[in-house]
C-alpha atoms as a PDB file:
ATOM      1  CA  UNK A   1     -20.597  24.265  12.863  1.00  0.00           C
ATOM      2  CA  UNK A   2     -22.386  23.045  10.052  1.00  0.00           C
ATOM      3  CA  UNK A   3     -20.528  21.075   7.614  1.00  0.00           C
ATOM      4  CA  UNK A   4     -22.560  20.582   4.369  1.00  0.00           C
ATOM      5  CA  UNK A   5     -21.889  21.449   0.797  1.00  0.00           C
ATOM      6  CA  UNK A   6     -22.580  25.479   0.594  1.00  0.00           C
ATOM      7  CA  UNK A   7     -25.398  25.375  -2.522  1.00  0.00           C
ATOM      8  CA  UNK A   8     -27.787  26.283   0.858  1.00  0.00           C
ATOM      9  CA  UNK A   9     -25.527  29.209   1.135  1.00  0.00           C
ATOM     10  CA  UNK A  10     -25.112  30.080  -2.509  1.00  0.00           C
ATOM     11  CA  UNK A  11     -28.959  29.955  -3.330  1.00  0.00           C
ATOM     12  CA  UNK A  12     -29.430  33.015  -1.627  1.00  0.00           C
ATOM     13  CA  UNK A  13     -26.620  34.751  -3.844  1.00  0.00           C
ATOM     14  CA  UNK A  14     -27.174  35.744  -7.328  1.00  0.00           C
ATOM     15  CA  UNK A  15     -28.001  33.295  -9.999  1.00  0.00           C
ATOM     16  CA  UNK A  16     -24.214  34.057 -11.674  1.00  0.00           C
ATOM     17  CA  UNK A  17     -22.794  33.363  -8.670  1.00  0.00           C
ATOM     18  CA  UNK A  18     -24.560  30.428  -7.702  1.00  0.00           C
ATOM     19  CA  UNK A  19     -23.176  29.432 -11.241  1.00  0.00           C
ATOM     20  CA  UNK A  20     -19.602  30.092 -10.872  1.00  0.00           C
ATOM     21  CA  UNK A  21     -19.416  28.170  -7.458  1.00  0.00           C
ATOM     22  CA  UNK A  22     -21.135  25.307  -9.280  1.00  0.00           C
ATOM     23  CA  UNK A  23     -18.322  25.525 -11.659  1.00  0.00           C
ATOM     24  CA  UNK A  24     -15.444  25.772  -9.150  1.00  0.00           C
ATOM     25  CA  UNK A  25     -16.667  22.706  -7.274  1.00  0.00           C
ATOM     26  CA  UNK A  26     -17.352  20.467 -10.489  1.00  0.00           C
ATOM     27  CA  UNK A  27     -13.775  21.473 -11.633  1.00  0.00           C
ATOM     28  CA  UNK A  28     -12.501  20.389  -8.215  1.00  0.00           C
ATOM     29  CA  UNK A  29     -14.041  17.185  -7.428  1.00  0.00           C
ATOM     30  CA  UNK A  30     -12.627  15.300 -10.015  1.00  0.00           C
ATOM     31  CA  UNK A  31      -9.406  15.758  -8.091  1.00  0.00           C
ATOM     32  CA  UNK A  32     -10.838  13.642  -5.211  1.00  0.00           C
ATOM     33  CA  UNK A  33     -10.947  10.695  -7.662  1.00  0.00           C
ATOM     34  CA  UNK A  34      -7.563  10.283  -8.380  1.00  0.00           C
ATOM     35  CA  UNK A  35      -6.547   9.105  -5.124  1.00  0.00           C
ATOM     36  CA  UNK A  36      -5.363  11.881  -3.869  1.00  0.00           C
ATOM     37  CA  UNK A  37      -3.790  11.673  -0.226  1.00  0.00           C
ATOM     38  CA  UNK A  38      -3.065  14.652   2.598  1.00  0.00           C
ATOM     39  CA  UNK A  39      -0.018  12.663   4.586  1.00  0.00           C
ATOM     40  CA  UNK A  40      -0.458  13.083   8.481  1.00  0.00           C
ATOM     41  CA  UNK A  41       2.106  16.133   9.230  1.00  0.00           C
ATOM     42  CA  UNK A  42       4.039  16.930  12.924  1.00  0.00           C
ATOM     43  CA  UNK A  43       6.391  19.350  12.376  1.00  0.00           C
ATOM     44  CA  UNK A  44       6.535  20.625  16.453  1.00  0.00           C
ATOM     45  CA  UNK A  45       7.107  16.993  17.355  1.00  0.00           C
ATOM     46  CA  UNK A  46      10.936  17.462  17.998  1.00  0.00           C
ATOM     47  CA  UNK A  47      10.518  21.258  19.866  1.00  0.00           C
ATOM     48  CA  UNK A  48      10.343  20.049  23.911  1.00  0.00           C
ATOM     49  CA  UNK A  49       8.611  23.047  24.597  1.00  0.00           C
ATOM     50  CA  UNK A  50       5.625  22.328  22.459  1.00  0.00           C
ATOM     51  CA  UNK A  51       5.350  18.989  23.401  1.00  0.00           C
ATOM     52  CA  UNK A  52       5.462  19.478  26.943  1.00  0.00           C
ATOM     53  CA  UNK A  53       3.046  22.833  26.463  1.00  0.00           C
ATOM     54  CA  UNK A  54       0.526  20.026  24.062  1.00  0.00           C
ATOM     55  CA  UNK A  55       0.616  17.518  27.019  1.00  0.00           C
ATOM     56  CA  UNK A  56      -0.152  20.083  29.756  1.00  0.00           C
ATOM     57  CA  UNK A  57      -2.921  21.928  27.674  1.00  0.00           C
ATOM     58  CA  UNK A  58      -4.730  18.459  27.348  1.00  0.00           C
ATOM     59  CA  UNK A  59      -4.857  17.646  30.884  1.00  0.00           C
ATOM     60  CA  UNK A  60      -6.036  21.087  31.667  1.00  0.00           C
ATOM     61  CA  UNK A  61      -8.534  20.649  29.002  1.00  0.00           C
ATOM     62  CA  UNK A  62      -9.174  17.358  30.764  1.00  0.00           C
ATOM     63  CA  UNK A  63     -10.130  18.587  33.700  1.00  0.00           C
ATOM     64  CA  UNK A  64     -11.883  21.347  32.578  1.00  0.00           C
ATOM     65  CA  UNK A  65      -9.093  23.649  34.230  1.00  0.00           C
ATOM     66  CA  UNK A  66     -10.523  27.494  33.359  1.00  0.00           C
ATOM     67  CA  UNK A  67      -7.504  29.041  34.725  1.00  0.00           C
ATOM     68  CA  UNK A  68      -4.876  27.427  32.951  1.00  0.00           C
ATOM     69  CA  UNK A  69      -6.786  27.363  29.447  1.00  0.00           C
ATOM     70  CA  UNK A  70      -7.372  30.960  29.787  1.00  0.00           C
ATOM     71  CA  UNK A  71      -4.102  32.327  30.809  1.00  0.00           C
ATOM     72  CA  UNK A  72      -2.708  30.644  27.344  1.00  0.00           C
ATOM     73  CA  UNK A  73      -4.973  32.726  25.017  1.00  0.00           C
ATOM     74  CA  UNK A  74      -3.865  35.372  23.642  1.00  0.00           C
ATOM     75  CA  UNK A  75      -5.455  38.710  24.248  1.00  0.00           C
ATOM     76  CA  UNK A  76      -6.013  39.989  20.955  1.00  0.00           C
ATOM     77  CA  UNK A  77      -7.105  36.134  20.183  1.00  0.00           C
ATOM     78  CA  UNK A  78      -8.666  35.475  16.878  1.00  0.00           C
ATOM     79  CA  UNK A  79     -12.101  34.387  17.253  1.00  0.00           C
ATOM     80  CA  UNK A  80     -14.515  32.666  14.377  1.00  0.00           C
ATOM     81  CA  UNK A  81     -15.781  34.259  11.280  1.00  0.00           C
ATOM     82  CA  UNK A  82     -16.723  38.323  11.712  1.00  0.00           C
ATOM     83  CA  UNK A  83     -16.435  37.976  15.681  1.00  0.00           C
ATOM     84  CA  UNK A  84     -14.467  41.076  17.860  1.00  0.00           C
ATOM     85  CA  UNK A  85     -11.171  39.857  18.317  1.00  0.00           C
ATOM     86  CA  UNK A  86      -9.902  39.447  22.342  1.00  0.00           C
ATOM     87  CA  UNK A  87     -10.339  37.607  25.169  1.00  0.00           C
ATOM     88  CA  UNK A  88     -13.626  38.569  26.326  1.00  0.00           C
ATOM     89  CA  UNK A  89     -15.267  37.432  22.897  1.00  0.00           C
ATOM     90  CA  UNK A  90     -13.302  34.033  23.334  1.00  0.00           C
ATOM     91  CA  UNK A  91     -14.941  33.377  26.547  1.00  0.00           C
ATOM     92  CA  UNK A  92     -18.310  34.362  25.384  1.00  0.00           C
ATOM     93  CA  UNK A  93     -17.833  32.777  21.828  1.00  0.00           C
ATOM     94  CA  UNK A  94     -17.079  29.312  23.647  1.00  0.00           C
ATOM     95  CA  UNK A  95     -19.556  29.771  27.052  1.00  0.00           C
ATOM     96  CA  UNK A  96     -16.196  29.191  28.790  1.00  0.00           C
ATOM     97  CA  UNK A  97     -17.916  29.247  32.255  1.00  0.00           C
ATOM     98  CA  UNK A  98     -20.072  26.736  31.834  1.00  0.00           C
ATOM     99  CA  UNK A  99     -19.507  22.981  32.583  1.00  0.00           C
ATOM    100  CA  UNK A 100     -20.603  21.644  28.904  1.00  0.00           C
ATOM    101  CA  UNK A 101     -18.809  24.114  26.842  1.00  0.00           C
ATOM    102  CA  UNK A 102     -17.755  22.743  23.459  1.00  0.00           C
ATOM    103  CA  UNK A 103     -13.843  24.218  23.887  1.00  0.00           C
ATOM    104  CA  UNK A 104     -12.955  21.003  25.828  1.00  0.00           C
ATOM    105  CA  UNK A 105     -13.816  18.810  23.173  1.00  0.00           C
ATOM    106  CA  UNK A 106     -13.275  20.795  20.605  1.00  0.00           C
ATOM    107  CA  UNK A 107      -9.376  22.229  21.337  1.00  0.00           C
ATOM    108  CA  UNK A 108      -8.789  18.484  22.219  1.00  0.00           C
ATOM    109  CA  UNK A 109     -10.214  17.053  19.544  1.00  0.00           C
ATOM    110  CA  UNK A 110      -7.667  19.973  17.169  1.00  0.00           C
ATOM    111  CA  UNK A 111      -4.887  18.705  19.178  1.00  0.00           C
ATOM    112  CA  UNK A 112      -4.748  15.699  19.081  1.00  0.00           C
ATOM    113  CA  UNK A 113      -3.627  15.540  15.616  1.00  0.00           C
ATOM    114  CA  UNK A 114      -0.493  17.138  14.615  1.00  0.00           C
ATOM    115  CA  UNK A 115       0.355  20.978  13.409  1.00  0.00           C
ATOM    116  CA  UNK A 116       1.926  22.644  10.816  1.00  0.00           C
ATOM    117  CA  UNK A 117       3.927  25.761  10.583  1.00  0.00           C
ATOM    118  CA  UNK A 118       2.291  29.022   8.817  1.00  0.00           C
ATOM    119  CA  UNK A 119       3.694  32.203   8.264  1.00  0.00           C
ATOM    120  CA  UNK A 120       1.329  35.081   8.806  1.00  0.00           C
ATOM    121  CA  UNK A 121       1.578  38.233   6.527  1.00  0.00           C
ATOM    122  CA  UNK A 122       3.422  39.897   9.603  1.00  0.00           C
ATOM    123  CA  UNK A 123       6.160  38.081   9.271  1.00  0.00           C
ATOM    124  CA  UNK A 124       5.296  35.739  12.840  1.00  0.00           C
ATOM    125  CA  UNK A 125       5.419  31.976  12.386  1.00  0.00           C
ATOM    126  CA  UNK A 126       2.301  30.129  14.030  1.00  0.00           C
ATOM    127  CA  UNK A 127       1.906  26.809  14.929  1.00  0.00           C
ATOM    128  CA  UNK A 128      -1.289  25.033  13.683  1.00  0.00           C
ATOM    129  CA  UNK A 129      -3.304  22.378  14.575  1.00  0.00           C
ATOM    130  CA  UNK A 130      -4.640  20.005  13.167  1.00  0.00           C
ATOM    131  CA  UNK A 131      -2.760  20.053   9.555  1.00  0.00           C
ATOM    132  CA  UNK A 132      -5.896  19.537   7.967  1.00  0.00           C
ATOM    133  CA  UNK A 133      -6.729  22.614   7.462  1.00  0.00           C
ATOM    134  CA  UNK A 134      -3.023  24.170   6.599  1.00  0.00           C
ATOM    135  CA  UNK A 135      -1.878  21.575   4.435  1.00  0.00           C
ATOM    136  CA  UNK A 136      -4.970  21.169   2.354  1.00  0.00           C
ATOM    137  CA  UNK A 137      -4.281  21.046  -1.042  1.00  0.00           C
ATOM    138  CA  UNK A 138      -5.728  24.493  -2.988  1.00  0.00           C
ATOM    139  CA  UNK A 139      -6.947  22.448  -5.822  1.00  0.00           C
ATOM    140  CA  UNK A 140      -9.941  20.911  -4.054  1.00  0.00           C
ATOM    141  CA  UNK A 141     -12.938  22.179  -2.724  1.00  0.00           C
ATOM    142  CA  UNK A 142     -12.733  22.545   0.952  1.00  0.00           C
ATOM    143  CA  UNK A 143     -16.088  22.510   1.437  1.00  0.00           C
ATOM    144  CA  UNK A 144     -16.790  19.353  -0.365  1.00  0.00           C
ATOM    145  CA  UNK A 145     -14.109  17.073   0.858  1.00  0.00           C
ATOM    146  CA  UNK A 146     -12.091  15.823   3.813  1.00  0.00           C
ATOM    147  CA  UNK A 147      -9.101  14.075   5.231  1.00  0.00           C
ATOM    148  CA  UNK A 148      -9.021  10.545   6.425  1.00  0.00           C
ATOM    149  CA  UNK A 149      -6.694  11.320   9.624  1.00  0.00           C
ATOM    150  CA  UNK A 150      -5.929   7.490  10.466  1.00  0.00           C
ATOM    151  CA  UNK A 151      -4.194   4.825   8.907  1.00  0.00           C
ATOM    152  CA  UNK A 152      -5.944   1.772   7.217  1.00  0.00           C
ATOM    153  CA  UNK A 153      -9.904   2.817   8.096  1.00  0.00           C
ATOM    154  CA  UNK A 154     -12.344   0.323   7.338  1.00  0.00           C
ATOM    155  CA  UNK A 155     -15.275   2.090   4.724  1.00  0.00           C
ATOM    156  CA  UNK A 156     -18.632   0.253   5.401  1.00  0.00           C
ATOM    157  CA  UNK A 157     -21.335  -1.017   3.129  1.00  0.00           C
ATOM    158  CA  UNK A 158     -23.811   0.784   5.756  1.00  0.00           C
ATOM    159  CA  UNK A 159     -23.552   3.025   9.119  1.00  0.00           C
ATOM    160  CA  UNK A 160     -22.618   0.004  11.385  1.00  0.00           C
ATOM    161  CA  UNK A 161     -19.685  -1.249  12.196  1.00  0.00           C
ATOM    162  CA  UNK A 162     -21.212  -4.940  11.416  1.00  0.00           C
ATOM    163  CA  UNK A 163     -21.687  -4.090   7.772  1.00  0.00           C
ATOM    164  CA  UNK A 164     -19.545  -5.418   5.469  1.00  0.00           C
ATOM    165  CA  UNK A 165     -15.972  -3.392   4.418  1.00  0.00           C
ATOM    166  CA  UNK A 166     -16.197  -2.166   0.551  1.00  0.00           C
ATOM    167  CA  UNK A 167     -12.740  -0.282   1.417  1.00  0.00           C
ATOM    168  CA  UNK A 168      -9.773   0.307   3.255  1.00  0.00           C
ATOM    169  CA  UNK A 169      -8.305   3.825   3.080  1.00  0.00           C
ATOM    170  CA  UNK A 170      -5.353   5.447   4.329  1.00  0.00           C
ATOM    171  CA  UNK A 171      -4.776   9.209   4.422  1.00  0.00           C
ATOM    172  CA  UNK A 172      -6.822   9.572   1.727  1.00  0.00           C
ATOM    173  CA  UNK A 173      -8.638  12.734   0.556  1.00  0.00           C
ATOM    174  CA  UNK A 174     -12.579  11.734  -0.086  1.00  0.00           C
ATOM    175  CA  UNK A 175     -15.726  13.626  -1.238  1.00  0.00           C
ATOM    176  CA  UNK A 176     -18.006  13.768   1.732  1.00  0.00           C
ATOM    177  CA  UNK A 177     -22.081  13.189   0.901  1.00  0.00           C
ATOM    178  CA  UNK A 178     -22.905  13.802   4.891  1.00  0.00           C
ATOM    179  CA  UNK A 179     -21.530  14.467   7.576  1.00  0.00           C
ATOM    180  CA  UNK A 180     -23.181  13.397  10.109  1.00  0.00           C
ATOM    181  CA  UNK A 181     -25.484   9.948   9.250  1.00  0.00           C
ATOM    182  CA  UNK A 182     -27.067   8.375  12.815  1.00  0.00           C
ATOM    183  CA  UNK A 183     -25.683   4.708  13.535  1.00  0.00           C
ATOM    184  CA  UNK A 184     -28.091   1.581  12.227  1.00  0.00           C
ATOM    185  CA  UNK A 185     -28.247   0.739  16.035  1.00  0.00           C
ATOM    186  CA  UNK A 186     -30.728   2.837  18.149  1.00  0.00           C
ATOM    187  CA  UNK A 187     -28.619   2.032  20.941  1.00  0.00           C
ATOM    188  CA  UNK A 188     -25.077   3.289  19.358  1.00  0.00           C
ATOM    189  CA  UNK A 189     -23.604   6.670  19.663  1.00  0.00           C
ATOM    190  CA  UNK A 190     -21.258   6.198  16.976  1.00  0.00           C
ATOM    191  CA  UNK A 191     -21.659   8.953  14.222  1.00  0.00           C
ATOM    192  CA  UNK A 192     -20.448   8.146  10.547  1.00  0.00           C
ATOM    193  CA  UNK A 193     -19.787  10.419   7.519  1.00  0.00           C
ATOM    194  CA  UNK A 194     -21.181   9.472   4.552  1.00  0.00           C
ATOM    195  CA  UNK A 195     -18.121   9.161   1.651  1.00  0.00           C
ATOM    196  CA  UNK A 196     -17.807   9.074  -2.018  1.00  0.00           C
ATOM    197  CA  UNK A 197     -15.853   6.415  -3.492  1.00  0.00           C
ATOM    198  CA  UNK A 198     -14.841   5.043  -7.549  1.00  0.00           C
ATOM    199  CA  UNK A 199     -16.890   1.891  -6.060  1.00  0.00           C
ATOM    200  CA  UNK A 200     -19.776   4.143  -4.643  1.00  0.00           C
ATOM    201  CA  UNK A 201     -20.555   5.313  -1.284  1.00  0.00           C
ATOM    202  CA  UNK A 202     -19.542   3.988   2.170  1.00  0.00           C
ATOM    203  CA  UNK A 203     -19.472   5.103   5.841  1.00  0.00           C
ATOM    204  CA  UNK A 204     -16.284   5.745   8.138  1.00  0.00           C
ATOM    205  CA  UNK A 205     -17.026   6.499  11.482  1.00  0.00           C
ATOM    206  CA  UNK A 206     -16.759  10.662  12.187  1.00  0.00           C
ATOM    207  CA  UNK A 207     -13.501  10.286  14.399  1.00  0.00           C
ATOM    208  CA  UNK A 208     -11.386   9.067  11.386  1.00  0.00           C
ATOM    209  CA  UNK A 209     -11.828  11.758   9.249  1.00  0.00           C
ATOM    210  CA  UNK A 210     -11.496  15.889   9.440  1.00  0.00           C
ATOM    211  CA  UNK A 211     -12.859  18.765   7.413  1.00  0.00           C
ATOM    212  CA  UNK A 212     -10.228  21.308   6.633  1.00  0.00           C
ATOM    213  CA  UNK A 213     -12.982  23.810   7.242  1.00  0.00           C
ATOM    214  CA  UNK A 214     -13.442  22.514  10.826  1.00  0.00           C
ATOM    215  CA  UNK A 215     -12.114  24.530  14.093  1.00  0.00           C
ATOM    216  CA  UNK A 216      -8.400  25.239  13.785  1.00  0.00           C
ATOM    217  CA  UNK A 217      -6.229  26.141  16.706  1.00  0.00           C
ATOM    218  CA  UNK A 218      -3.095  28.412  16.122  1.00  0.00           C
ATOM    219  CA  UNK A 219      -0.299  29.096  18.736  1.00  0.00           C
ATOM    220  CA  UNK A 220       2.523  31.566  18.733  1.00  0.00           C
ATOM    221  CA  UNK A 221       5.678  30.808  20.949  1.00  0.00           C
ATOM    222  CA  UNK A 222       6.620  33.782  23.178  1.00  0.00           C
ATOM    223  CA  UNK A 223       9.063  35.006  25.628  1.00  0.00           C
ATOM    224  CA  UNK A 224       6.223  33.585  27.752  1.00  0.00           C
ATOM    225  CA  UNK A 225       5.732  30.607  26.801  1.00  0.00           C
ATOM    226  CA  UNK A 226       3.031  29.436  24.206  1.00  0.00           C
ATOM    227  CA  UNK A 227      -0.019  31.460  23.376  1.00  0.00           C
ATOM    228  CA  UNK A 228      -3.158  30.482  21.781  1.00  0.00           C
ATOM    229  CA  UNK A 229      -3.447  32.927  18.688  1.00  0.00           C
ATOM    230  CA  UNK A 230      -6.562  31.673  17.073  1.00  0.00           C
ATOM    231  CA  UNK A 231      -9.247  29.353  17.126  1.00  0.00           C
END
């Protein structure tokens, strides 16, 4: 999924459109200036049936266990944007049968941060992970910001982790430039994001920090057991 500012998007729109979305967004950055935070969030962390669903769901994940990951989604599963709902576009959606499918990392990577409670329109409560995306606040662009999911990251002069440290942020909420800047070394894997600070620009490395537009996995607890709703 591509996570860049949407003017790519809005060119194509009409030019009083393009306008009012240039509006929205200048009203909303400001907001990530003022040290604005987004506070890490668990709120299944004292159900035992969660936890111990969570722990299981990651090993099967793990080991790439199709059997197990499929029998937990739901079958009227929501799937991304416009898709079909259901099971069938799930496994197509995320080429479930084959062996470099993005769901393991991706599901895994939604887990591993904590969830948040949302109540749909129908009245059912659904668990969501990671918070990012549910606790967001509505005064800031979504598509313009994100979450610094770790305590005390280091923000770096440059995309290498030998560059010097401008910053130290916790939790914070940051204007993104890029998302996805190549590391100095040739050799390293390491991906950084690209951030907007008072003091100017820096790099954190892409782990330590989560759009709230980025893949967001929803659960429902059943007579059943736990059932993945949405992702």
């Amino acid at each position: 999924m591509s996570r860049s500012l949407g003017c790519r998007i809005a060119a194509r729109l009409r030019v009083t459109r393009c306008w009012i979305a240039a509006l929205v967004l200048a009203l909303a950055l400001p907001a990530l200036a003022q040290e604005r935070k987004l506070p890490p969030v668990n709120e299944a962390a004292n159900d035992l049936s969660w936890v111990t669903f969570r722990n299981r769901l990651l090993t099967a994940l793990e080991k790439r266990d199709r059997k197990f990951v499929l029998g937990i989604v739901a079958r009227n599963v929501r799937n991304s944007l416009d898709a079909p709902r259901g099971l069938a576009e799930f496994r197509k959606q995320w080429a479930v049968d084959g062996d470099d499918s993005p769901l393991w990392r991706e599901l895994a990577s939604a887990l591993f941060l904590g969830g948040a409670y949302v109540k749909r329109e129908q009245g059912v409560t659904e668990l969501c992970a990671p918070y990012v995306s549910v606790k967001w606040p509505q005064d800031i662009d979504a598509f313009g910001g994100g979450a610094i999911v770790t305590k005390d990251v280091l923000v770096k002069s440059a995309p290498s982790s030998g560059s010097d440290t401008i910053a130290t942020l916790s939790y914070h909420i940051v204007e993104v430039a890029d998302w996805e800047v190549a590391d100095q070394a040739a050799d390293s894997r390491q991906i950084w994001v690209k951030v907007k600070l008072k003091s100017g620009e820096g790099f954190v490395p892409e782990e330590q920090i989560r759009s709230p537009i980025e893949h967001t996995a929803c659960f429902l607890k059943t007579a059943d057991g736990w059932r993945l709703t949405g992702f």
